[in-house]
Every structure is written in C-alpha cells, then in structure tokens.
Protein backbone atom coordinates (compact mmCIF):
# COMPACT_ATOMS: atom_id res chain seq x y z
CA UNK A 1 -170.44 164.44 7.81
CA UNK A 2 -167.89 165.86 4.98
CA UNK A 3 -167.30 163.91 2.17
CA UNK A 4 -164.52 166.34 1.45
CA UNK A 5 -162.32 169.46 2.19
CA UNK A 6 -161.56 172.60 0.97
CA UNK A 7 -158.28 174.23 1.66
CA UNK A 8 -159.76 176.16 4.32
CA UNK A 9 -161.50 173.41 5.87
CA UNK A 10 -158.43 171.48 6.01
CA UNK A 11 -156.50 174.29 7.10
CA UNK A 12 -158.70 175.50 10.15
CA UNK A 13 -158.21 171.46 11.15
CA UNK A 14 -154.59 171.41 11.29
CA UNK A 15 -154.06 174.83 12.72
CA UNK A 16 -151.62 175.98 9.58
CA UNK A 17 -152.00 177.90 6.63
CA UNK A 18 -153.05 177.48 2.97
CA UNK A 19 -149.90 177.88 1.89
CA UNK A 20 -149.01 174.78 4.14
CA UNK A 21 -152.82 172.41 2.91
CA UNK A 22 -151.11 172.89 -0.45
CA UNK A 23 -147.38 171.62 -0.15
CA UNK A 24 -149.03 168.58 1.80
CA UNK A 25 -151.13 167.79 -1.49
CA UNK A 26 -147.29 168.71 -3.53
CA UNK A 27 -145.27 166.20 -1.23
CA UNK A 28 -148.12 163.38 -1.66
CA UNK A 29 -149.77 163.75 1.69
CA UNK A 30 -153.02 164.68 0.20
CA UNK A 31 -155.29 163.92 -2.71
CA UNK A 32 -157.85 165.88 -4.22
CA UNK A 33 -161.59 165.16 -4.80
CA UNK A 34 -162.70 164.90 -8.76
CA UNK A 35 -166.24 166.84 -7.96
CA UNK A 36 -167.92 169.40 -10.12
CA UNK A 37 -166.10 172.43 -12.22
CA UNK A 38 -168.21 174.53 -9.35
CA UNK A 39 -167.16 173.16 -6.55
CA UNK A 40 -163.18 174.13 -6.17
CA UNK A 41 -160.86 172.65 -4.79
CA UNK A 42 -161.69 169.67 -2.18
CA UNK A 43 -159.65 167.32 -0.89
CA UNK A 44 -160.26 163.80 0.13
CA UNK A 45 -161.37 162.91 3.35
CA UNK A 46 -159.44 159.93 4.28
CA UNK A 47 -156.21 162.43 3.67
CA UNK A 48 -157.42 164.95 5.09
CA UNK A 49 -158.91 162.59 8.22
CA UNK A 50 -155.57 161.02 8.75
CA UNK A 51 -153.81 163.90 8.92
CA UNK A 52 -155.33 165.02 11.51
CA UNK A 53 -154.80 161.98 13.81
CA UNK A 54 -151.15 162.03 12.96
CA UNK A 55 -151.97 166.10 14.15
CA UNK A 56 -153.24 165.02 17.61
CA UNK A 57 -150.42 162.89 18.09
CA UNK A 58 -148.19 165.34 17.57
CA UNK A 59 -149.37 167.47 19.36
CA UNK A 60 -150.02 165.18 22.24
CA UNK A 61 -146.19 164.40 22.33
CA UNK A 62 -145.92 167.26 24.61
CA UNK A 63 -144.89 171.15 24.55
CA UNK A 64 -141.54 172.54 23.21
CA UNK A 65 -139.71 174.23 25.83
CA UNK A 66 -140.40 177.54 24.01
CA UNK A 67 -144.05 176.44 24.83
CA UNK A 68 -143.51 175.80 28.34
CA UNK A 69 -141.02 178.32 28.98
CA UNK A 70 -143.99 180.96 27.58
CA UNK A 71 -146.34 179.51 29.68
CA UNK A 72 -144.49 179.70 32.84
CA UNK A 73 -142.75 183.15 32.37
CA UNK A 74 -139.10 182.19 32.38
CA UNK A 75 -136.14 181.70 29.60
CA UNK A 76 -136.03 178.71 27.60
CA UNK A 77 -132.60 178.23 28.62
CA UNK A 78 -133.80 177.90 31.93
CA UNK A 79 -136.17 174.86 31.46
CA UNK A 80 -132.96 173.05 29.53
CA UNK A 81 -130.77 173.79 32.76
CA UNK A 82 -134.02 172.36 34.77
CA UNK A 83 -134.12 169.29 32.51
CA UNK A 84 -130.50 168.74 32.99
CA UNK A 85 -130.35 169.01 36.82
CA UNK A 86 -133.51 166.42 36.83
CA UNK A 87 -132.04 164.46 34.36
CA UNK A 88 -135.18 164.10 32.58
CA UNK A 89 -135.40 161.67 29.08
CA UNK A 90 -137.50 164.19 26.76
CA UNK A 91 -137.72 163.11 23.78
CA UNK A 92 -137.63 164.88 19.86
CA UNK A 93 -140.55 164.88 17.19
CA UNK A 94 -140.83 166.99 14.20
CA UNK A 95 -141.64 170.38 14.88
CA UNK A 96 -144.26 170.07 12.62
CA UNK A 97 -146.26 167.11 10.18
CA UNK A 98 -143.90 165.10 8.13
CA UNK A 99 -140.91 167.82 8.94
CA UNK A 100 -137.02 166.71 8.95
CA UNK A 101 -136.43 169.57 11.58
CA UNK A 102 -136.93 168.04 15.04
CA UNK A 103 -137.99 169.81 18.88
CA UNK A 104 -138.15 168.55 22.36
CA UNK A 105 -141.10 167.33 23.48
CA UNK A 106 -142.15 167.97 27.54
CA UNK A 107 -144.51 165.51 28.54
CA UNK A 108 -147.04 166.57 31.01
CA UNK A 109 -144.99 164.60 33.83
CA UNK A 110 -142.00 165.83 33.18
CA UNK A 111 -143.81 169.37 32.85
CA UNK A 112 -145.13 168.82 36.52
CA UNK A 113 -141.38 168.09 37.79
CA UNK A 114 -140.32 171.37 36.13
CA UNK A 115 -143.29 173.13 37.91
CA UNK A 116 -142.20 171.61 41.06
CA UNK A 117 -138.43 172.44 40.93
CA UNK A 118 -139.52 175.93 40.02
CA UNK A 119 -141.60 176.36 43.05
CA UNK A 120 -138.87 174.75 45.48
CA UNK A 121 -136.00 177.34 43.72
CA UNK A 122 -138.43 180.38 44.48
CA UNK A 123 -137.98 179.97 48.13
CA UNK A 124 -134.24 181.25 47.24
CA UNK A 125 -134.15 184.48 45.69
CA UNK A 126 -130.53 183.93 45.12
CA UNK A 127 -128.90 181.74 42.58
CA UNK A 128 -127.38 178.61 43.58
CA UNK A 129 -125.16 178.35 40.89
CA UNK A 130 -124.25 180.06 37.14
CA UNK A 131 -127.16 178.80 35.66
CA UNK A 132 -126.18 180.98 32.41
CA UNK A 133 -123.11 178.92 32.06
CA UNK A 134 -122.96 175.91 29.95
CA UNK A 135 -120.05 173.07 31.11
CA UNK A 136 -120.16 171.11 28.00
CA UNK A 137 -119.37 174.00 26.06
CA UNK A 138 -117.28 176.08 28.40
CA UNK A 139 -119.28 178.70 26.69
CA UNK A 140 -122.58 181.09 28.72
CA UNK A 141 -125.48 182.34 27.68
CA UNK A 142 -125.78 185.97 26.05
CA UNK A 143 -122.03 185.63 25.88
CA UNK A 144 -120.14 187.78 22.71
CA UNK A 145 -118.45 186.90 19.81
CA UNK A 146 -116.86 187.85 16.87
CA UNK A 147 -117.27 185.86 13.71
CA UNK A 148 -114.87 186.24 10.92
CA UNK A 149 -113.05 188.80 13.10
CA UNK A 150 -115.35 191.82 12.77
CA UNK A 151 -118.85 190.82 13.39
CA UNK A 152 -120.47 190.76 16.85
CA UNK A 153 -122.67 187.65 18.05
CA UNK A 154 -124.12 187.07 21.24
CA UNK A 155 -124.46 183.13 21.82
CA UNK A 156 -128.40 182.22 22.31
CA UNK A 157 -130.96 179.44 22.76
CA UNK A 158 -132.49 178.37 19.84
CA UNK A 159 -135.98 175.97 19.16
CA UNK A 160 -134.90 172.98 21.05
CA UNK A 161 -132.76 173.96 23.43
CA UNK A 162 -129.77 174.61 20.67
CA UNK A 163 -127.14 177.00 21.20
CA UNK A 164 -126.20 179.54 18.43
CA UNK A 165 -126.11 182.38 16.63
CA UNK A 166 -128.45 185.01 14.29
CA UNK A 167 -125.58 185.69 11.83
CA UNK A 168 -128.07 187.95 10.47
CA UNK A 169 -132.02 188.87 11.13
CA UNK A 170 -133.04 185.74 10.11
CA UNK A 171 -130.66 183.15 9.55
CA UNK A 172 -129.87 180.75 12.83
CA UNK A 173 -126.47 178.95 12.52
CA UNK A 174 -125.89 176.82 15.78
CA UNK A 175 -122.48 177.03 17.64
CA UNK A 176 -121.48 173.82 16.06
CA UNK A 177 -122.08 174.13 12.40
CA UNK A 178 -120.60 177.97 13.30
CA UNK A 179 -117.56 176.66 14.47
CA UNK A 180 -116.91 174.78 11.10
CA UNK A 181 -118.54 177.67 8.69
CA UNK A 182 -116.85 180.73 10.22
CA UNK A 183 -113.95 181.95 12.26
CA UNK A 184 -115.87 182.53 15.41
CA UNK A 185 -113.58 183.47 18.55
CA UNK A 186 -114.67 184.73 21.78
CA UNK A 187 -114.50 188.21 22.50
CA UNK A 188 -113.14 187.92 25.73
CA UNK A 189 -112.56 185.11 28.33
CA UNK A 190 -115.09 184.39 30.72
CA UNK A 191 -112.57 182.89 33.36
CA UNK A 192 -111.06 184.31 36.28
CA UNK A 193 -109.53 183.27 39.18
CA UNK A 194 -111.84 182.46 42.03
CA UNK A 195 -112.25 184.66 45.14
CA UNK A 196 -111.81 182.30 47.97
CA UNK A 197 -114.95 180.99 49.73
CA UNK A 198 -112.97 181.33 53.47
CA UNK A 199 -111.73 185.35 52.68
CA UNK A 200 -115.19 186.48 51.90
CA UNK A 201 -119.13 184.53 51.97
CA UNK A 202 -120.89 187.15 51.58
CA UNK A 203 -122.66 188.69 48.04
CA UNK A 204 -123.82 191.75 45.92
CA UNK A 205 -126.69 191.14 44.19
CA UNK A 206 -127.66 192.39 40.94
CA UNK A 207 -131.56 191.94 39.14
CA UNK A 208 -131.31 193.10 35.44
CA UNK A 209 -134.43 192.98 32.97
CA UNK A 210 -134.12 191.23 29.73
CA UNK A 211 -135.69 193.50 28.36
CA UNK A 212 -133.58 196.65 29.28
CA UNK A 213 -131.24 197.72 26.67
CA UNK A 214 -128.51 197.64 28.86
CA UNK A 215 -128.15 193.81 30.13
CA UNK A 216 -126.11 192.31 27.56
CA UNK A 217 -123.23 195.39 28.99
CA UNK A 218 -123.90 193.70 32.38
CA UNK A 219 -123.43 190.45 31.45
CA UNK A 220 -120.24 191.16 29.64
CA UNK A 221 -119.18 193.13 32.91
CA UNK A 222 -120.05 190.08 34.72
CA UNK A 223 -118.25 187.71 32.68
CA UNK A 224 -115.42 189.47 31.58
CA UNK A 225 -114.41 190.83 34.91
CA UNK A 226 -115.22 188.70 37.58
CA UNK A 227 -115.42 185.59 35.64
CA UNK A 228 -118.13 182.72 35.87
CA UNK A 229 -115.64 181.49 38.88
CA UNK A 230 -117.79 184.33 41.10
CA UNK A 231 -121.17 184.89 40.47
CA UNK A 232 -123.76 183.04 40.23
CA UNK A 233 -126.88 183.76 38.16
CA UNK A 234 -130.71 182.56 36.69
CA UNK A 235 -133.40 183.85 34.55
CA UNK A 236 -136.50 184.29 36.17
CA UNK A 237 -139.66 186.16 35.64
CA UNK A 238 -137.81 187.52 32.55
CA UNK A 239 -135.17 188.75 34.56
CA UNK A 240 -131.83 187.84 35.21
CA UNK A 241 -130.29 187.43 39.03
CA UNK A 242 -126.66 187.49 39.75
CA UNK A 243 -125.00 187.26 43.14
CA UNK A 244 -121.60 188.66 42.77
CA UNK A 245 -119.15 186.99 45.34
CA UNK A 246 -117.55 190.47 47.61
CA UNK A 247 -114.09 191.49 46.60
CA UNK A 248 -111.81 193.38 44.27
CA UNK A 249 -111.73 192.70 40.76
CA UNK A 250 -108.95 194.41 38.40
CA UNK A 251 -110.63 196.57 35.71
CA UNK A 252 -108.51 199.08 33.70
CA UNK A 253 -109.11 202.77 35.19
CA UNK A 254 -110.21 204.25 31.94
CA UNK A 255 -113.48 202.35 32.76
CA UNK A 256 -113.70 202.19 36.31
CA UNK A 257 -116.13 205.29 36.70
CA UNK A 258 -119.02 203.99 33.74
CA UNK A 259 -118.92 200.80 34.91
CA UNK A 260 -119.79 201.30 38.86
CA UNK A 261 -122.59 203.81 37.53
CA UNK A 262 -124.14 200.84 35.43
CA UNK A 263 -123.85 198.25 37.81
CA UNK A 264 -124.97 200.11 40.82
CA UNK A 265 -128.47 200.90 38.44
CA UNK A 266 -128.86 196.92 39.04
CA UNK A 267 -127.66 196.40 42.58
CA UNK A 268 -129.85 195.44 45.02
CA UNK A 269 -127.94 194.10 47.95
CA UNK A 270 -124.73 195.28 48.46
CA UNK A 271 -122.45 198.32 47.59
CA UNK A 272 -120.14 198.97 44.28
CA UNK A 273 -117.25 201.17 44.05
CA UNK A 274 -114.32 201.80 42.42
CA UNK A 275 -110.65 202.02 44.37
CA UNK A 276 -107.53 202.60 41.47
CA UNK A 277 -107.69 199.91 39.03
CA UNK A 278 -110.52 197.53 41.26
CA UNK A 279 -113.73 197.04 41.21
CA UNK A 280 -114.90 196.73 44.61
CA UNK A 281 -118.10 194.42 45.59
CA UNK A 282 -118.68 194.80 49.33
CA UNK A 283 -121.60 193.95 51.88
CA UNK A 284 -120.52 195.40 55.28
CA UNK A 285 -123.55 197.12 56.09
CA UNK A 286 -126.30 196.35 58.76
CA UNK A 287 -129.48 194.36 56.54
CA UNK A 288 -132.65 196.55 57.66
CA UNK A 289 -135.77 194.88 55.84
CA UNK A 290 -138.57 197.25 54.62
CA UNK A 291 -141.74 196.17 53.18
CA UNK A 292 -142.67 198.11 50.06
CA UNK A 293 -146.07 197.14 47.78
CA UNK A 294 -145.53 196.51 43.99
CA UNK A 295 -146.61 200.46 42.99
CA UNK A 296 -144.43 201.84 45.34
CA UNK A 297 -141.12 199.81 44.99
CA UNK A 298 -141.13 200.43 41.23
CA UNK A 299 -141.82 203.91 41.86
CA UNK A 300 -138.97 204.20 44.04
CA UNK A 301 -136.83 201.88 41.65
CA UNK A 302 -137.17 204.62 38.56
CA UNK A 303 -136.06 207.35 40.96
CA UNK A 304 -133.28 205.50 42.03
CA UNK A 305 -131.96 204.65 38.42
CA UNK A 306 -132.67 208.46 37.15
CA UNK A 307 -130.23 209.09 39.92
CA UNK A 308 -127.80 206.34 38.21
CA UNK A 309 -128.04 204.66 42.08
CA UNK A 310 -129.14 201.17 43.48
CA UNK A 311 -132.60 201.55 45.28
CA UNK A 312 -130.67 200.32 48.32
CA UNK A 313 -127.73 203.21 47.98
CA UNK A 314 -130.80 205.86 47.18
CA UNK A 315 -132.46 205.06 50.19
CA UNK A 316 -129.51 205.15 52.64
CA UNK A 317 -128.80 208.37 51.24
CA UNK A 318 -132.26 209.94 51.63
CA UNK A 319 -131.97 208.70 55.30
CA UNK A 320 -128.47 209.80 55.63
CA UNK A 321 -130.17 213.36 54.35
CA UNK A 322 -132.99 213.22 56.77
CA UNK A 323 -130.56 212.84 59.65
CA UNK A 324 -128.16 215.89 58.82
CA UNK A 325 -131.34 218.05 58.94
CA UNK A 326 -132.41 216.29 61.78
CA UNK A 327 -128.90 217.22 63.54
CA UNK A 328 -128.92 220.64 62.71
C-alpha cells in the first residue's frame, strides 16, 4: 500500500490531468509529503485517498445528459425535452471536484425511463409534436440571431441542458445573460398562422442530417415560412425529422425556385412545389411501400440528391420513364 502520491499517481486516480493534481494542492485540497530531495513530488495519502471517494461520488451521481445523449445516439436537447415530458427531478452537482459550475445529473432510474420513452417513440417515425421548440422561451432550437445587429447566432444546447450562444469559437454566453450583455434580436419570426387541422391531415415529411451543411437553411425554411404552428419535428439518430402539415405557404418569388430544390433533397413523403408566390406541401398520391436494405437505400438516396430530387420523386420518375418506353 502507498504511503504517498506522485502527480501522476494521483492523476491516473482521478481521471484528470497534472495540470488539474496541482491547482487541487494550490486551492488547499492537497498536501504534499516532506520525503527525500530524490524522491519528487508526493502527495499525502489521506488527500489524495479522500479525494477520490468524494471522486466516486461524483461520479456515482449519475451521467450528464451530454453523457447519455452520447451514449444513446441522439441530441442533448432531446433528453431535456424527454425529462420534461416525464417530469423527472434530476438533480445538479459540480461538473467536476470542488467546481462552482454545476451539470445535471441522470440517475440510472431516471436513465431507464429515458430508454423506455425512447423505445415507445420509435414505433412512430413521425414527430408528435415540435420537439425543437422551447415554450418557456418562445424561442427553437438551431434558431438565428443577430447580436448587436450584425452578427449571426444560432441558439444551442449547452452542458446542462442551457440554451445559448458561441459568440465566438470558444466563449458560451447563455440566452439569458445574452439578453442583458448584447442586443440580440431574432432574425426572423418563427410564427405563422396555423393551417387548419379539418382543411388538410395529411403531411410531407422531411429527414435532414445534422451533420449536412445544409440543415440549419432547412430549419430556417421551416421556421420562417411555415412557422412552428405546422410542423412538427425531433432529433433522432443524429438526424432531424419534420412533418410539414400539406398546404400553401407564402414565400416571396425571388426564392421560390432554390428553396423547392433544397427541400425536395430532404423529402421523403410527400411532394414540394412552387405555384406564384406559395410554397406548396401536398400528399395526394397513392402510398406504395418498397423494402430497400441499408446499402441500397443510401445508394439510391445519393442519386436522388445529385439529381437535387426526393428519393420518393426520383423513383416515380424512373417508373414514370420505364412506362413511356414500355408504351412505345
């Protein structure tokens, strides 16, 4: 058994750096060992052994929902929207030993009821409600800004479930302390008056990577054109879903044409068009469901969007092509 520690002892025990073993010993937290010229640093073990119970603890308290949302391939935003609906009590610690700065911590219950909600939502591909908006803020996720009347910001999730904004690479500022520090006004409104439920039930639906350079476009299409009012949308799998509620939306002409090409790259369900000043979301076509493996349907997917189509317009058109050769 140790009578002491070196810094790399105690560091490889509480999972941080050297950097971090030393401003424990500056803030008090640890002591070190008078022992030979030879010997180096050490540190005492009663420190060092304590800290690493308060350690466990810690990190028994139970995952972030960065952690979890990691773990279970979805957005963070998504497990506070899941919390929310199951009205869970998670609790804050410090993010880390002895810190001021505070996190949500997911006990393994509560992670279980998140697992299970998940699994009951799957058997819905489509959203059951705007899941990117946030009511207590009258504000959505990914939504843009300007701050101090020039610079663009797009409204995030932050570590613990805090909405904000990366006024630059690497300085966070949530919306609330942004509010007070800048002039921060929306870009555009993301309200518009809802189609009615009795005209028109039916959807288009949209999937969109996060991770393609194009879905923040989408979502301000989304949001500043039809208006939270209707679609719905969720994050899953890193991707986002949105069910557009059929009808015509008024978008100036000037960008009619761009905007059905980048929308239709996302559609699956459902047909786009442009007619004058309206976007047109429609559904009136006979549902034929074909089975595709993984390979394939991605395959088929890039074709479709190096064609600027839906897969679902693509195919009807290679079938509409196969027919005219057929008839003559």
């Amino acid at each position: 058994m140790k009578k002491s520690y070196s810094a790399k002892d105690v560091a490889n025990l509480l999972n941080c750096s050297i950097a971090v073993v030393y401003s424990y010993e500056k803030r008090g937290y640890l002591k070190r060992k008078v022992e030979g010229e030879l010997s180096g640093v050490r540190f005492e073990k009663a420190d060092v052994d304590r800290l690493s119970r308060d350690k466990k603890v810690l990190d028994s308290a139970g995952k972030s929902f960065s952690t979890l949302a990691k773990e279970l391939n979805i957005h963070p935003g998504t497990v506070s929207e899941i919390v929310t609906s199951l009205n869970l009590n998670v609790k804050q610690v410090p993010i880390s030993l002895y810190a001021n700065r505070q996190r949500y911590a997911i006990t393994s219950s509560q992670e279980q009821k998140i697992i299970q909600y998940l699994k009951e939502e799957k058997k819905s591909t489509r959203p059951k409600r705007n899941y990117l908006y946030y009511t207590h803020m009258d504000r959505a996720y990914y939504q843009l800004f300007l701050l101090n009347g020039s610079q663009e910001v797009r409204l995030i999730e932050g570590e613990g479930g805090k909405m904000g904004f990366y006024v630059d690479k690497n300085n966070f500022v949530t919306y609330v302390e942004a509010n007070k520090k800048f002039n921060l006004i929306p870009k555009y409104s993301i309200h518009k008056s809802p189609i009615s439920h009795k005209k028109n039930k039916t959807f288009t639906d949209l999937v969109v990577p996060l991770t393609d350079k194009k879905f923040p476009l989408v979502l301000d299409t989304l949001y500043s054109v039809c208006g939270i009012e209707n679609f719905n949308a969720k994050i899953h799998n890193n991707q986002i879903f949105a069910s557009v509620r059929n009808g015509s939306y008024i978008l100036p002409v000037k960008k009619l044409k761009n905007t059905v090409n980048l929308l239709n790259q996302y559609s699956i369900f459902g047909e786009i068009r442009g007619e004058e000043d309206q976007l047109v979301f429609s559904r009136s076509l006979q549902v034929v469901e074909i089975q595709l493996d993984k390979d394939t349907y991605e395959a088929l997917n890039n074709v479709a969007r190096k064609a600027r189509v839906s897969l679902d317009n693509w195919i009807q058109e290679c079938i509409r092509e196969s027919l005219n050769r057929d008839d003559s």
